[in-house]
Protein backbone atom coordinates (compact mmCIF):
# COMPACT_ATOMS: atom_id res chain seq x y z
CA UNK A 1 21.32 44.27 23.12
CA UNK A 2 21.95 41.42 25.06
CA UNK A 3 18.19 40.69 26.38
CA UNK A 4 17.78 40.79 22.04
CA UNK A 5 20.37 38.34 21.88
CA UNK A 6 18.74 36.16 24.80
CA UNK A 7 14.58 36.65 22.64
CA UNK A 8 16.08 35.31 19.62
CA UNK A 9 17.37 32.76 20.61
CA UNK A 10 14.56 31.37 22.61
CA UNK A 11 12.78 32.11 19.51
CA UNK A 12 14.85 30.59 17.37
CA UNK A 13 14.74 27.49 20.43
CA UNK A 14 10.51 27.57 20.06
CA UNK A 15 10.48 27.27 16.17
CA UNK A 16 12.54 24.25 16.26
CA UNK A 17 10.60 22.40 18.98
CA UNK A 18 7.63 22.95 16.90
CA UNK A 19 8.74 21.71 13.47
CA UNK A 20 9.42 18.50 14.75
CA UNK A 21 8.13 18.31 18.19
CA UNK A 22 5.32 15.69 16.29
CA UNK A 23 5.85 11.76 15.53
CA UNK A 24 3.18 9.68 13.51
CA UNK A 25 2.69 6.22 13.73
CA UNK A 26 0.60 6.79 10.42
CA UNK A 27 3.34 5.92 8.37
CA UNK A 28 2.80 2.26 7.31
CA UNK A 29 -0.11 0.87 4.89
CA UNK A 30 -1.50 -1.22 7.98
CA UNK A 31 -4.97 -1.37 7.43
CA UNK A 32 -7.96 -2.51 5.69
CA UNK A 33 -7.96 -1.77 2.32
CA UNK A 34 -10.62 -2.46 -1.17
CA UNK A 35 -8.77 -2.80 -4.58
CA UNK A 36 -10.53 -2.28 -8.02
CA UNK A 37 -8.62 -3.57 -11.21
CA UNK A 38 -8.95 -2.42 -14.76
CA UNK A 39 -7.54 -4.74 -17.70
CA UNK A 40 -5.30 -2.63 -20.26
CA UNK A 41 -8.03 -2.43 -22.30
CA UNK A 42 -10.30 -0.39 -19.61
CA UNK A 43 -12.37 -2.76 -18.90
CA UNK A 44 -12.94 -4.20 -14.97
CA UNK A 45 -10.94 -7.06 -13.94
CA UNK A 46 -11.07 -8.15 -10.31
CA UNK A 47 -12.14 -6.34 -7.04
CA UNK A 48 -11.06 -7.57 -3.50
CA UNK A 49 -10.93 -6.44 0.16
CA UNK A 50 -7.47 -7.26 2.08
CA UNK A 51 -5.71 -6.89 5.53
CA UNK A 52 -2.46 -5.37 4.78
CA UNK A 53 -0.11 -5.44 7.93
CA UNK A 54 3.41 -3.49 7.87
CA UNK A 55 5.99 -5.35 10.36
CA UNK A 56 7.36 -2.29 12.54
CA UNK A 57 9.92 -0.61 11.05
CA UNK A 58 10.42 -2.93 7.64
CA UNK A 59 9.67 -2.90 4.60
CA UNK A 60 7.95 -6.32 4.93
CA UNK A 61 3.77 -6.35 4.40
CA UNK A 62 1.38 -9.61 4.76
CA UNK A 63 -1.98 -9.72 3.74
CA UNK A 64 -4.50 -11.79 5.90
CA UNK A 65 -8.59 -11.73 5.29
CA UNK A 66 -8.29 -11.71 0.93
CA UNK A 67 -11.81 -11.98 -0.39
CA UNK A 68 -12.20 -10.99 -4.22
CA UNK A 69 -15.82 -9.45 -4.70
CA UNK A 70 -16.02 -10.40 -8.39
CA UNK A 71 -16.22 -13.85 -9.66
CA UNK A 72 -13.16 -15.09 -11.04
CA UNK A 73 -11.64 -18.45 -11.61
CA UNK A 74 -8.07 -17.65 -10.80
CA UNK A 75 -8.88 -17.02 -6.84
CA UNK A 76 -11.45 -19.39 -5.68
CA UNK A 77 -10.00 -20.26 -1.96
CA UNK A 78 -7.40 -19.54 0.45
CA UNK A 79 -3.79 -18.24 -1.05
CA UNK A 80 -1.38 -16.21 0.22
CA UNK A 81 -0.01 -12.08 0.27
CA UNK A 82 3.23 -10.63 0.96
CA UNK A 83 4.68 -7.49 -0.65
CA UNK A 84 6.93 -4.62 0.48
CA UNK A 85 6.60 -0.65 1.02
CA UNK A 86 9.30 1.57 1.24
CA UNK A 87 8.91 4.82 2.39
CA UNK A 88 9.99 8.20 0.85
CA UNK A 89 8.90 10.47 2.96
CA UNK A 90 6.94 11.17 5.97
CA UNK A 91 5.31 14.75 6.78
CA UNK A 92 2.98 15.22 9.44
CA UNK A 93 1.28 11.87 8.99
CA UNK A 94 1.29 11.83 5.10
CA UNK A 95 3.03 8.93 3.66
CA UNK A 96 4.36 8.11 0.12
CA UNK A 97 6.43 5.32 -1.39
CA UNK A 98 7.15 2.65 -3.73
CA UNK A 99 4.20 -0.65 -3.26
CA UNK A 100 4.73 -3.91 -4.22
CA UNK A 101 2.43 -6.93 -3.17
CA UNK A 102 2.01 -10.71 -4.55
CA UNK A 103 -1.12 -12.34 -4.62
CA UNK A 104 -0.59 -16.82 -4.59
CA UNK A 105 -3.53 -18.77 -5.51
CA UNK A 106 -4.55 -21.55 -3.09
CA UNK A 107 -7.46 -22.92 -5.41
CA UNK A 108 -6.38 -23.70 -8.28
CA UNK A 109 -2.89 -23.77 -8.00
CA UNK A 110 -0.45 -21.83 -10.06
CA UNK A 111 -2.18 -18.19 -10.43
CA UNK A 112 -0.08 -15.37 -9.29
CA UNK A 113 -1.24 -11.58 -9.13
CA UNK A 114 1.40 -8.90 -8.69
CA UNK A 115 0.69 -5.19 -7.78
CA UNK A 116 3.71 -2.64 -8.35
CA UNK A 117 2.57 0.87 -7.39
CA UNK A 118 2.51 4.48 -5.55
CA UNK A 119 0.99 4.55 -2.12
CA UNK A 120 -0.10 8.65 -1.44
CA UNK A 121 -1.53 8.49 1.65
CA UNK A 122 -4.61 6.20 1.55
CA UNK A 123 -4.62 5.55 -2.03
CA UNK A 124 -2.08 3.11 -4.10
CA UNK A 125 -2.06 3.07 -7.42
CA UNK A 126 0.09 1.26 -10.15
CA UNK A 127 0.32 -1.75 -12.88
CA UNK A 128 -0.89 -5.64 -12.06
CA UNK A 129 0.22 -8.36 -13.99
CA UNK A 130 -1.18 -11.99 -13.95
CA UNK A 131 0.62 -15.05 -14.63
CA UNK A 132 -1.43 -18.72 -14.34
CA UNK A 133 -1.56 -22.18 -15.39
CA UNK A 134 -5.45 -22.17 -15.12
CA UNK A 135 -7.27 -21.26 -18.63
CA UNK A 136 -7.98 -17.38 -18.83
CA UNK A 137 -5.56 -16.62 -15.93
CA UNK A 138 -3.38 -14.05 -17.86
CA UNK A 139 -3.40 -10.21 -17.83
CA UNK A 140 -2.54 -6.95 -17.00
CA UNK A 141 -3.83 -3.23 -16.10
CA UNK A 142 -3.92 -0.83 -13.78
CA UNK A 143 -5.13 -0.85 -10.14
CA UNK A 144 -6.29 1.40 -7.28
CA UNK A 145 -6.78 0.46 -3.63
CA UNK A 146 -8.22 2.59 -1.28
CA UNK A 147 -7.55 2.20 2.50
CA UNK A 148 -11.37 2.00 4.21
């Protein structure tokens, strides 16, 4: 009875070590990612590439290298990104959570594109909404970025 006693609980011991004998540093939206977006009515909007960078262990994200890939007046050069993730849960490298992220027009002035969405692994998706002083600089849809 006792050598039972000692199996289990080495068992027992050997089942805990493997549920979480495994870390991920997956678990941030650091990377390059491609965004399509679709006005309300379903037609496309704007595409871009971006450089999304989590800071370690925050909910702060920056966004460097922003090139839009469709014409538009409201984004013609330089700007700025920040935003925020905040994770809900982390399981074996899978990673989920509320996405926010503001896009600031360098030229013109005045233009600013927010993102509000999901992030499921290597896809976020959600609602934009523009605001801008330049003519035609209004909106709002739905968007999907993909992490390349």
């Amino acid at each position: 009875m006792k050598q039972f006693g000692i199996a289990m609980v080495m068992a027992a011991g050997l089942i805990l070590l493997a549920c979480g004998g495994s870390s991920s540093t997956s678990n941030t939206v650091t990377g390059n990612w491609t965004a399509t977006l679709t006005n309300s009515d379903g037609t496309p909007a704007f595409a871009f590439t971006t450089s999304l960078t989590q800071s370690n262990g925050t909910a702060t994200v920056t966004g460097t290298n922003l090139t839009f890939t469709t014409s538009t007046p409201c984004f013609t050069s330089g700007g700025s990104q920040s935003g925020s993730f905040v994770l809900s849960g982390n399981f074996n490298g899978n990673i989920s959570g509320a996405f926010q992220l503001t896009i600031t027009s360098g030229t013109p002035s005045g233009n600013t594109l927010v993102l509000q969405g999901t992030v499921n692994n290597n896809t976020i998706t959600g609602t934009w909404n523009l605001t801008g002083s330049t003519q035609g600089c209004t909106g709002n849809g739905t968007f999907t970025l993909n992490r390349m």
